[in-house]
Protein backbone atom coordinates (compact mmCIF):
# COMPACT_ATOMS: atom_id res chain seq x y z
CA UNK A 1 113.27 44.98 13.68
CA UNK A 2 110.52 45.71 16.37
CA UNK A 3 110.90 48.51 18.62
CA UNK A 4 110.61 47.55 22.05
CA UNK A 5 109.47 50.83 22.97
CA UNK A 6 106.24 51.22 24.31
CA UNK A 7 103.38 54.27 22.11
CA UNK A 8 103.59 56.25 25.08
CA UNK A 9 107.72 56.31 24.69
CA UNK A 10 107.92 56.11 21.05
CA UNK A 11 105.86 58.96 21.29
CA UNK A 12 108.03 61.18 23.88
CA UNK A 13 111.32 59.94 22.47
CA UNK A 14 110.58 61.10 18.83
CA UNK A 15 108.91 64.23 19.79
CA UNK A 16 112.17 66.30 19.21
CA UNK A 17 113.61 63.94 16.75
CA UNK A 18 116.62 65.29 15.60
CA UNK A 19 120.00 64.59 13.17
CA UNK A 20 121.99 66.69 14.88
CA UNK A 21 123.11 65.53 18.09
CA UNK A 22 122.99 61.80 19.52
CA UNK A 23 123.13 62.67 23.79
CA UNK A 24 122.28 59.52 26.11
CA UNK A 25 124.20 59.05 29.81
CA UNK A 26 128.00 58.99 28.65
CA UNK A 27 127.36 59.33 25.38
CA UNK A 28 127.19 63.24 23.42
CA UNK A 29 127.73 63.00 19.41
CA UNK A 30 127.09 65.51 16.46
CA UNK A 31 126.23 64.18 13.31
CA UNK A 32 128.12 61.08 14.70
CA UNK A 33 131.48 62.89 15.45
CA UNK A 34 131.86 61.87 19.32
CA UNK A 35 132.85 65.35 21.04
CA UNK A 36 136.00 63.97 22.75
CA UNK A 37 137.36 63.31 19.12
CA UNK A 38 136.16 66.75 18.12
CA UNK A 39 137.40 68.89 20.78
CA UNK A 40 140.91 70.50 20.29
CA UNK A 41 140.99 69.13 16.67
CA UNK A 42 138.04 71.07 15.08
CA UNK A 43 137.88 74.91 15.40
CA UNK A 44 134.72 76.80 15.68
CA UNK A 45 133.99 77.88 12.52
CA UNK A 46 134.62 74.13 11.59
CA UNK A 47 131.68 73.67 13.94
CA UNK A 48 129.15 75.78 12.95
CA UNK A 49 129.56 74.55 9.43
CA UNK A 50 129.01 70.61 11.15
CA UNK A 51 126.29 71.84 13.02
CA UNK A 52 124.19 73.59 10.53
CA UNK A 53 125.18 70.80 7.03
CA UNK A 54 125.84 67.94 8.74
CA UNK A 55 129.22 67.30 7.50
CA UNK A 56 132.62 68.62 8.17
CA UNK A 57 134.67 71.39 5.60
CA UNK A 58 137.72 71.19 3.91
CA UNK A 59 140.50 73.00 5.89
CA UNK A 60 139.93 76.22 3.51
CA UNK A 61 136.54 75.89 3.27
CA UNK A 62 136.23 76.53 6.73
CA UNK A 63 138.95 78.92 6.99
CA UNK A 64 136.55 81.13 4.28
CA UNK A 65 134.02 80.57 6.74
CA UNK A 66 135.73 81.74 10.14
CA UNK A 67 137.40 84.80 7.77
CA UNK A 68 133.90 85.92 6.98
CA UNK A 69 132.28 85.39 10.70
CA UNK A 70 135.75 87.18 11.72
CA UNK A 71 134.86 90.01 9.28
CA UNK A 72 131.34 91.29 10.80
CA UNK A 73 132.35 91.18 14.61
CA UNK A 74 131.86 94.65 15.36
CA UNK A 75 131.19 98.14 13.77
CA UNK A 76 131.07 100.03 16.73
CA UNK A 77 128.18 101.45 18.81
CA UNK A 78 126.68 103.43 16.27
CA UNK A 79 125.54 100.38 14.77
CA UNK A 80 122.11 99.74 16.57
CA UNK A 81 122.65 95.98 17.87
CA UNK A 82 125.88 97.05 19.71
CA UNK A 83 124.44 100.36 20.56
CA UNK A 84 121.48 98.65 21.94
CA UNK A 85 123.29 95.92 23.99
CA UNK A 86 125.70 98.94 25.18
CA UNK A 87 122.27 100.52 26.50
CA UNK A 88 120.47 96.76 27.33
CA UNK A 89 123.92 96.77 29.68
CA UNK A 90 122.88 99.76 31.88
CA UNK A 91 119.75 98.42 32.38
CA UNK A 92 121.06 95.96 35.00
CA UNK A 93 120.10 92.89 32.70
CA UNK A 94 122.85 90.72 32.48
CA UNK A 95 125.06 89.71 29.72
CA UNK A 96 122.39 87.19 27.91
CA UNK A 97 119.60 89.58 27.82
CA UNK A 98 121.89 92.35 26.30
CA UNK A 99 123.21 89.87 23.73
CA UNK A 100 119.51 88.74 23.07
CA UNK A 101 118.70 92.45 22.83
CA UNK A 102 121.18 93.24 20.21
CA UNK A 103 120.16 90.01 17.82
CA UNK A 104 116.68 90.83 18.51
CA UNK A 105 117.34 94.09 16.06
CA UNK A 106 119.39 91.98 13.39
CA UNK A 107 116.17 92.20 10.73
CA UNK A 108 115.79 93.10 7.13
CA UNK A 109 117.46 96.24 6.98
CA UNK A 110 120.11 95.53 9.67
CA UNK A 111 121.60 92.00 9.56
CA UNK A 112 119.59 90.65 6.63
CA UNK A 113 121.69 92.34 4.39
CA UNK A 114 123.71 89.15 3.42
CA UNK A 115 120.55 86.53 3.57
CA UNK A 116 119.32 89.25 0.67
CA UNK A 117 122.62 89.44 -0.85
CA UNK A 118 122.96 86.00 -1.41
CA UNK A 119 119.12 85.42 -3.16
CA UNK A 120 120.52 87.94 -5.30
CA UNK A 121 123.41 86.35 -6.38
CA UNK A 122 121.54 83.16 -6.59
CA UNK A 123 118.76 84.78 -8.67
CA UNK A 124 121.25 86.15 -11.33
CA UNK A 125 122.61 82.61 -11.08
CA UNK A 126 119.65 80.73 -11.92
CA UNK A 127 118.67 83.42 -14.97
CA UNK A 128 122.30 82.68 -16.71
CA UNK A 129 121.60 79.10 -16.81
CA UNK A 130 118.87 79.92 -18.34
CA UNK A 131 120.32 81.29 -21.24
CA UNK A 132 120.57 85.42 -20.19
CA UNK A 133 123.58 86.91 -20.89
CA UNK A 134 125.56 87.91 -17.32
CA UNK A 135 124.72 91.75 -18.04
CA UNK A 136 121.49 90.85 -19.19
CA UNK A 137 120.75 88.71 -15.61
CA UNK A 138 122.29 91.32 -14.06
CA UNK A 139 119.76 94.19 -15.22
CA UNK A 140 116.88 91.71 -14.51
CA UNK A 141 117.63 90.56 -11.48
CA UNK A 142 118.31 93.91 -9.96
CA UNK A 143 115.00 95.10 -11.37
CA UNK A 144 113.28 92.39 -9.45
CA UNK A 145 115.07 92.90 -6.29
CA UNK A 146 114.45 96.63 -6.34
CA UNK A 147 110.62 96.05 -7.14
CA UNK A 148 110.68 93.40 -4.39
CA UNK A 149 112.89 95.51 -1.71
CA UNK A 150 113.20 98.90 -2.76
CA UNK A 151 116.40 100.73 -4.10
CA UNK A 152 119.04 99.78 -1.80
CA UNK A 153 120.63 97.20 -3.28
CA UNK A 154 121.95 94.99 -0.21
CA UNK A 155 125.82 94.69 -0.42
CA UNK A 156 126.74 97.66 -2.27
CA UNK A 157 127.43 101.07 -1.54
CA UNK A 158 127.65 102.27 2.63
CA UNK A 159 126.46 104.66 4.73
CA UNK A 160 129.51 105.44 6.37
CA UNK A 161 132.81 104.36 4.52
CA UNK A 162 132.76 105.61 1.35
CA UNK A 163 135.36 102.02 0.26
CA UNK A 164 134.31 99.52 2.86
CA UNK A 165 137.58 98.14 4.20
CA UNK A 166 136.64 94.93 4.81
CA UNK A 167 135.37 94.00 1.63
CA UNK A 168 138.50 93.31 -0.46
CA UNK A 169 140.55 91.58 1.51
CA UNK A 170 137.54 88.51 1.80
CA UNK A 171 137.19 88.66 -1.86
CA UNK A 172 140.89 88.13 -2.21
CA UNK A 173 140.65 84.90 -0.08
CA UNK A 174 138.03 84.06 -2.73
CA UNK A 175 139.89 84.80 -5.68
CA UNK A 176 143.07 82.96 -3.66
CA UNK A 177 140.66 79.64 -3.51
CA UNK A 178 138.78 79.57 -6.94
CA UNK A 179 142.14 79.93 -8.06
CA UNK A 180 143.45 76.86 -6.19
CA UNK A 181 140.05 75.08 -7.30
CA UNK A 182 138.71 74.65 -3.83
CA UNK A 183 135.41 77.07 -4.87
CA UNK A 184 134.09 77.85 -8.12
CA UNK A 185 134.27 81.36 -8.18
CA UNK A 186 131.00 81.64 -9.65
CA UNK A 187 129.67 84.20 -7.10
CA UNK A 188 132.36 86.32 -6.70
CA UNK A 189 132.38 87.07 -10.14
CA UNK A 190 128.64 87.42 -10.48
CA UNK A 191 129.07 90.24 -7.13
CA UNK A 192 131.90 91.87 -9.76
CA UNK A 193 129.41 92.12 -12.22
CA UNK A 194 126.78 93.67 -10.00
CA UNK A 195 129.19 96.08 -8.47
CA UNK A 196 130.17 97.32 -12.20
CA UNK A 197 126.17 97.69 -13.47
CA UNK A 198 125.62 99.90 -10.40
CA UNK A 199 128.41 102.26 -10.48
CA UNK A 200 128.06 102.70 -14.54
CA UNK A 201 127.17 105.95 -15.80
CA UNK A 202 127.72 107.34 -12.05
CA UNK A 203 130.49 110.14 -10.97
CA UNK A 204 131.21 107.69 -7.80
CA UNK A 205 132.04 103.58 -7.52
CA UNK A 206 129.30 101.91 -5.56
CA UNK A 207 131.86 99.09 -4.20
CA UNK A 208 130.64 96.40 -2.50
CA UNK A 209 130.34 96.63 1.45
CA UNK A 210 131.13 94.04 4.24
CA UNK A 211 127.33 92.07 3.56
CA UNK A 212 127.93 91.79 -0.11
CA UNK A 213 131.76 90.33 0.16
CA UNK A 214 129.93 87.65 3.29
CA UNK A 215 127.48 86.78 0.75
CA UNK A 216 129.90 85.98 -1.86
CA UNK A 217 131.63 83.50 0.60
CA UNK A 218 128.54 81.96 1.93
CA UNK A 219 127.10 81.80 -1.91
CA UNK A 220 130.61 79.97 -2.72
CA UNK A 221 130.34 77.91 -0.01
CA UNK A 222 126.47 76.38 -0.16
CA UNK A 223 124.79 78.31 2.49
CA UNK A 224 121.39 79.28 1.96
CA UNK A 225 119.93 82.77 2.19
CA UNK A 226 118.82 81.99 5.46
CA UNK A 227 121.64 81.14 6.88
CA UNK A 228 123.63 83.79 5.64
CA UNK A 229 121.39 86.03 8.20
CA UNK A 230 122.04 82.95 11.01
CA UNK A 231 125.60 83.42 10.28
CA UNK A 232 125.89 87.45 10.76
CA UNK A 233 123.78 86.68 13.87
CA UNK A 234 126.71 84.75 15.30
CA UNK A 235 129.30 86.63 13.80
CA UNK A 236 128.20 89.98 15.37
CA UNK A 237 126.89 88.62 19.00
CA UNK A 238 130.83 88.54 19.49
CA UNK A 239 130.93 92.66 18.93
CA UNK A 240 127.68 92.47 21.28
CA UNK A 241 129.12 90.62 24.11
CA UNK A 242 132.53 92.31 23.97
CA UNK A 243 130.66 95.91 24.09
CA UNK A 244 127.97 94.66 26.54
CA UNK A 245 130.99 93.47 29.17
CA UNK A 246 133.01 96.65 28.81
CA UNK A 247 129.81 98.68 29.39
CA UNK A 248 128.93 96.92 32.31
CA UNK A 249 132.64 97.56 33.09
CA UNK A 250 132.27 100.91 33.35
CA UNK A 251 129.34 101.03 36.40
CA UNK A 252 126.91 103.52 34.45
CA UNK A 253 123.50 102.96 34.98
CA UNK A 254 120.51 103.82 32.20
CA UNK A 255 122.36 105.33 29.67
CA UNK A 256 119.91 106.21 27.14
CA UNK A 257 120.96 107.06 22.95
CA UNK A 258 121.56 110.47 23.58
CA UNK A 259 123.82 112.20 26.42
CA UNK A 260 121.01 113.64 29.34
CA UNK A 261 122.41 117.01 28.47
CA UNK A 262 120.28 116.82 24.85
CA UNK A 263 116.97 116.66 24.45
CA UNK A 264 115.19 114.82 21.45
CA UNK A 265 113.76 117.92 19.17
CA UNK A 266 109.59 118.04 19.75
CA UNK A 267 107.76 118.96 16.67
CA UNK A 268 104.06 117.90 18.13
CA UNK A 269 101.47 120.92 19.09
CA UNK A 270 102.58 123.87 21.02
CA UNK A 271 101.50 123.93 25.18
CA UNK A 272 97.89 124.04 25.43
CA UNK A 273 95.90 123.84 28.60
CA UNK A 274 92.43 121.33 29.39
CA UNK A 275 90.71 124.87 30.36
CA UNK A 276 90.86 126.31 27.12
CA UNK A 277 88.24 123.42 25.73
CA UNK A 278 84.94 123.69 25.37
């Protein structure tokens, strides 16, 4: 069929091509799904899983999906994106810019946790079909991650609660589905596995944290790597806005990391003066 269209608005019209959303006068559409049919039927999680594969989950999928974003909220303000939204507050910025300030911190080593969780899994994944024995792509695959990323193994172990408490009851939602056949199961057992080949041979369990249990749900559920990290980004700009809006609550004004009381500890060169050089 010819397009009527002339170049010049072929051109501007496919410039931000897109699958996602169809929005004309009238007219707003994701993925086809006309919003008025969507709106008090679909829940948010629901959504987010629409918006970033294209199609809609099962009922459970997506309720593994909101009980993971649910999960990773909050952990308080000494976690550094709340901590620096709490501060991004006092600045007199408003509520955006401290929300952009605390996923603006959500990198490698705080938020990509999950997004290198999941590669893991997927690595150990990809190295039993190959023909490795689990413990066997186990042992490899964490040797290649720790070569690649050092020796913190993302999703295991914290630095704070010594048995996360988060961790179990998402893997029982796991265990609940595979069961019922709606996942495989694959991953959480593979996240088992990794779990036991750290803590061997050690006087304490290294049990998997809040990142690694996400992962297993987002492995179980298709996500990429990626979008594990996406995910946590949405997941935890809840905690942000929540802490941002209560700190702006409270009317204090540039409130640094430290009470003004304590001084950061100066280990640079003693007082010298200009007159003393030559």
């Amino acid at each position: 069929m010819n397009d009527p269209r002339s170049d010049a608005q072929r051109l501007s019209e496919d410039w931000w091509c897109t699958r996602i959303i169809d929005m004309r006068p009238g007219v707003i559409r994701y993925f086809g799904y006309p919003v008025e049919e969507l709106i008090g039927r679909v829940t948010f999680a629901q959504m987010i899983w629409l918006m970033t594969r294209g199609e809609l989950p099962t009922k459970r999928q997506g309720e593994l999906l909101e009980a993971a974003l649910l999960s990773a909220v909050d952990h308080g303000p000494q976690a550094p994106s709340i901590a620096i939204a709490r501060m991004a507050a006092t600045c007199g910025v408003g509520l955006n810019s401290a929300l952009a300030s605390a996923v603006n911190v959500l990198g490698d080593v705080h938020g990509g946790a999950g997004e290198h969780a999941v590669e893991l899994y997927l690595d150990i994944a990809t190295r039993i079909d190959a023909g490795a024995t689990e413990s066997d792509a186990v042992r490899a695959a964490l040797d290649a991650f720790v070569a690649a990323h050092g020796k913190v193994i993302r999703g295991f172990g914290h630095r704070f609660h010594p048995v996360d408490p988060r961790s179990e009851p998402l893997l029982r939602l796991v265990e609940t589905a595979a069961a019922q056949g709606e996942i495989g199961g694959r991953f959480a057992r593979i996240a088992r596995a990794i779990e036991a080949s750290l803590s061997a041979g050690k006087s304490k369990r290294i049990p998997m944290n809040i990142d690694g249990a996400t992962a297993v749900i987002y492995a179980e559920l298709g996500f990429p790597p990626a979008l594990a990290r996406g995910l946590f980004c949405l997941s935890r700009s809840v905690g942000a806005l929540a802490h941002a809006w209560e700190q702006t609550q409270q009317g204090e004004r540039i409130k640094g990391p430290l009470p003004r009381q304590y001084i950061p500890t100066y280990v640079g060169p003693a007082k010298r003066s200009l007159n003393t050089r030559t």
